[in-house]
C-alpha atoms as a PDB file:
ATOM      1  CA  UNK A   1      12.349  -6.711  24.379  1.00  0.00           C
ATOM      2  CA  UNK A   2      10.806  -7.548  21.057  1.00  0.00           C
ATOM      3  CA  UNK A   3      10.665 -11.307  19.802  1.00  0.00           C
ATOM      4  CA  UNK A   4      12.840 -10.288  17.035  1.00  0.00           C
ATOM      5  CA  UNK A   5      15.725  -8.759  19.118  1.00  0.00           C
ATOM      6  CA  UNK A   6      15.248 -11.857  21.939  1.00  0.00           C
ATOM      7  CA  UNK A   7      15.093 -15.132  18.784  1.00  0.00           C
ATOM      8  CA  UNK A   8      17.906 -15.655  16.032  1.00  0.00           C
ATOM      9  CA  UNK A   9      16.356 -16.122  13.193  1.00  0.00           C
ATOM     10  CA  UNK A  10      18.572 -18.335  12.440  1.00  0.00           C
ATOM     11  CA  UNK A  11      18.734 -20.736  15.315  1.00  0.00           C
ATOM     12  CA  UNK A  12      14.615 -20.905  15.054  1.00  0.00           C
ATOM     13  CA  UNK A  13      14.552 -21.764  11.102  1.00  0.00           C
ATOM     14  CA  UNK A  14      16.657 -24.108  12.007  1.00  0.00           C
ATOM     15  CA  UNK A  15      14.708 -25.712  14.495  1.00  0.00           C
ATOM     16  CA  UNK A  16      11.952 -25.710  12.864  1.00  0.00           C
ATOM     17  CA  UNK A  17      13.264 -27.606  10.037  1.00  0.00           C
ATOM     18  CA  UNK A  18      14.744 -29.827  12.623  1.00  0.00           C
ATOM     19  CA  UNK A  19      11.202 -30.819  13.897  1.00  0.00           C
ATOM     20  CA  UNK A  20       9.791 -30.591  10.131  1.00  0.00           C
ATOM     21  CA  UNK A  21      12.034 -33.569   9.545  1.00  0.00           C
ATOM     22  CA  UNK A  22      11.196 -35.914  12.874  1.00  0.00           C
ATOM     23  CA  UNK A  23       7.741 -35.534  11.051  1.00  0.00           C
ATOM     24  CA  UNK A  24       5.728 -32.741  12.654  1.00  0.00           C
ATOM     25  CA  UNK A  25       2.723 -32.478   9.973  1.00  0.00           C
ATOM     26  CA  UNK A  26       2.090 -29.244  11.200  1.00  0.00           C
ATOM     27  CA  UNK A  27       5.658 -27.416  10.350  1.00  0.00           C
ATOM     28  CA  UNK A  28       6.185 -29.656   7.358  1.00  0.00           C
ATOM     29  CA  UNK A  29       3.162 -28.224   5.838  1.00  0.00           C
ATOM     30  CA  UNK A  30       3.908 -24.620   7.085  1.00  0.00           C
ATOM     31  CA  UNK A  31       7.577 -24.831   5.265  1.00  0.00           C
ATOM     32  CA  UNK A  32       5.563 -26.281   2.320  1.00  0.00           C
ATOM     33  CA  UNK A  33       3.038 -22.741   2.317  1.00  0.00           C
ATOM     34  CA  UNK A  34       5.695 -20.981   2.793  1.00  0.00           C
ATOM     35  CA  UNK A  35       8.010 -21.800  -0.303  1.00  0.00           C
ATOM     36  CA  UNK A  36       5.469 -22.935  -2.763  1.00  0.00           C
ATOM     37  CA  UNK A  37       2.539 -20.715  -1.137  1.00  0.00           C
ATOM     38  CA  UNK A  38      -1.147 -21.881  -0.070  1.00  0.00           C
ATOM     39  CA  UNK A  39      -3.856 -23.340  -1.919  1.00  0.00           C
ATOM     40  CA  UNK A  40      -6.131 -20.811  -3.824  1.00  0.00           C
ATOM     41  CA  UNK A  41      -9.760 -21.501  -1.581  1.00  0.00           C
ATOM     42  CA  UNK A  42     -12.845 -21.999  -3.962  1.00  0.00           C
ATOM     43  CA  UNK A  43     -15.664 -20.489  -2.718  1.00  0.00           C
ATOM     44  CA  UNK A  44     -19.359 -21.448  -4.418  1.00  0.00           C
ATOM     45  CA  UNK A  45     -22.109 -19.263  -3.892  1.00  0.00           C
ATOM     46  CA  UNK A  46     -25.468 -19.266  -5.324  1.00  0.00           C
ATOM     47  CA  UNK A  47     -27.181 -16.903  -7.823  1.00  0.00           C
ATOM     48  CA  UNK A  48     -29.898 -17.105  -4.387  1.00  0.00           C
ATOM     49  CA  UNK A  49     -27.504 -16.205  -2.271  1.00  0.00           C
ATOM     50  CA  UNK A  50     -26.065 -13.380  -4.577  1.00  0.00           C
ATOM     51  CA  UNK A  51     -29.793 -11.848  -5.127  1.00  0.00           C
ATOM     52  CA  UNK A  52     -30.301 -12.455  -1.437  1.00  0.00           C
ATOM     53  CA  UNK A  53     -27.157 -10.948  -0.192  1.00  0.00           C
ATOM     54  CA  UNK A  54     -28.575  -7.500  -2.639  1.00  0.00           C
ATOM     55  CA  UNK A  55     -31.706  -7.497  -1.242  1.00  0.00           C
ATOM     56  CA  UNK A  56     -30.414  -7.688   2.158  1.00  0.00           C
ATOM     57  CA  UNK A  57     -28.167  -4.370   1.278  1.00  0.00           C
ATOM     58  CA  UNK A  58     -30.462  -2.752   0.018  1.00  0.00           C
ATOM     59  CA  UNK A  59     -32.661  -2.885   2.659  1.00  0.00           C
ATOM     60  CA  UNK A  60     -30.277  -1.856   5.234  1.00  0.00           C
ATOM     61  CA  UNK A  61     -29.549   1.258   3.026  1.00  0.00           C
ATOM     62  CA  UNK A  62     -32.951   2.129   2.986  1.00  0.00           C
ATOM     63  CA  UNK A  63     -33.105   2.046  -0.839  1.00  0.00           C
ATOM     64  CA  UNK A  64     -36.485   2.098  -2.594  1.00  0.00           C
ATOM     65  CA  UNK A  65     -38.341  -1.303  -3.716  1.00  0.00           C
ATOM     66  CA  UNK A  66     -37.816   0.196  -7.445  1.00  0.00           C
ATOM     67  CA  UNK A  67     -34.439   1.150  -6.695  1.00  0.00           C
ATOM     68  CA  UNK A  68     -33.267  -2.044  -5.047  1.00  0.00           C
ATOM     69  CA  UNK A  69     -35.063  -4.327  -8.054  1.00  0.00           C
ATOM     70  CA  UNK A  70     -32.526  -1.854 -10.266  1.00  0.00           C
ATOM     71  CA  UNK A  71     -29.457  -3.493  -7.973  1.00  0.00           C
ATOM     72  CA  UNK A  72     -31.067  -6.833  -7.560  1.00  0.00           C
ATOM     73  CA  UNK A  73     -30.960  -6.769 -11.667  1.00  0.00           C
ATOM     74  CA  UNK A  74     -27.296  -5.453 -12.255  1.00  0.00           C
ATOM     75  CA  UNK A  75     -26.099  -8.023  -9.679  1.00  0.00           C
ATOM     76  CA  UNK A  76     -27.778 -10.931 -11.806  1.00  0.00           C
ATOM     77  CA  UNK A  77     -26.199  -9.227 -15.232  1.00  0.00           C
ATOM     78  CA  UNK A  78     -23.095  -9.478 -12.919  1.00  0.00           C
ATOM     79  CA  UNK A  79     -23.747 -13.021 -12.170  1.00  0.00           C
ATOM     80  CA  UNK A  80     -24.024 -14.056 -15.728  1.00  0.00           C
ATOM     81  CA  UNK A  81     -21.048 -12.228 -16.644  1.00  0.00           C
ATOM     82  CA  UNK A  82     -22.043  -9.023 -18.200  1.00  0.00           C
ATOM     83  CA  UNK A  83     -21.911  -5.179 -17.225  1.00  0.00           C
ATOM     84  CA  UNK A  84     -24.357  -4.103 -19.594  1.00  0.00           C
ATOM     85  CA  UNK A  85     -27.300  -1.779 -18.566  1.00  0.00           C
ATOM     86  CA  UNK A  86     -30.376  -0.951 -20.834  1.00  0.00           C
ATOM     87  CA  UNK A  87     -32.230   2.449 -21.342  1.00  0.00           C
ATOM     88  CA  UNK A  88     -34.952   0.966 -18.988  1.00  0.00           C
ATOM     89  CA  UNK A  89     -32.884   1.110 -15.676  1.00  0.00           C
ATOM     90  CA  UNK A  90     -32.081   4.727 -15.959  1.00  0.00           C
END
């Protein structure tokens, strides 16, 4: 039998509003996700890593040193916000 066909929805939401309310910081903040949603996460990464994270593909792809310095510099145009590419990298 499935979890769904074996709990009423009801009866749980209930409960767990029940427990929300004797203070269980764990469902209160659950309920809280759940109707305003979670937290956007901020991840910071350096331009280091980024160039380091390239080089790293590249290698594993077996690309050539003059084709991964070609990736290595449209990931730092990436990194400083543009998408531009010159007559020199084709």
């Amino acid at each position: 039998m499935a979890l769904e066909e074996a709990v009423d929805k009801t009866t749980l939401a209930e409960k767990v509003v029940e427990l929300a309310m004797a203070g269980s910081e764990t469902l209160l903040k659950y309920i809280y996700d759940r109707i305003e949603g979670s937290p956007t996460q901020r991840h910071e990464i350096s331009h280091d890593d980024v160039i380091e994270e390239v080089r790293q593909m590249a290698k594993d792809r077996g690309l050539s040193p003059e084709d991964t310095e070609r990736a290595v510099r449209a990931a730092e145009e990436m990194v400083r916000g543009g998408s531009r590419s010159s007559a020199s990298d084709s």
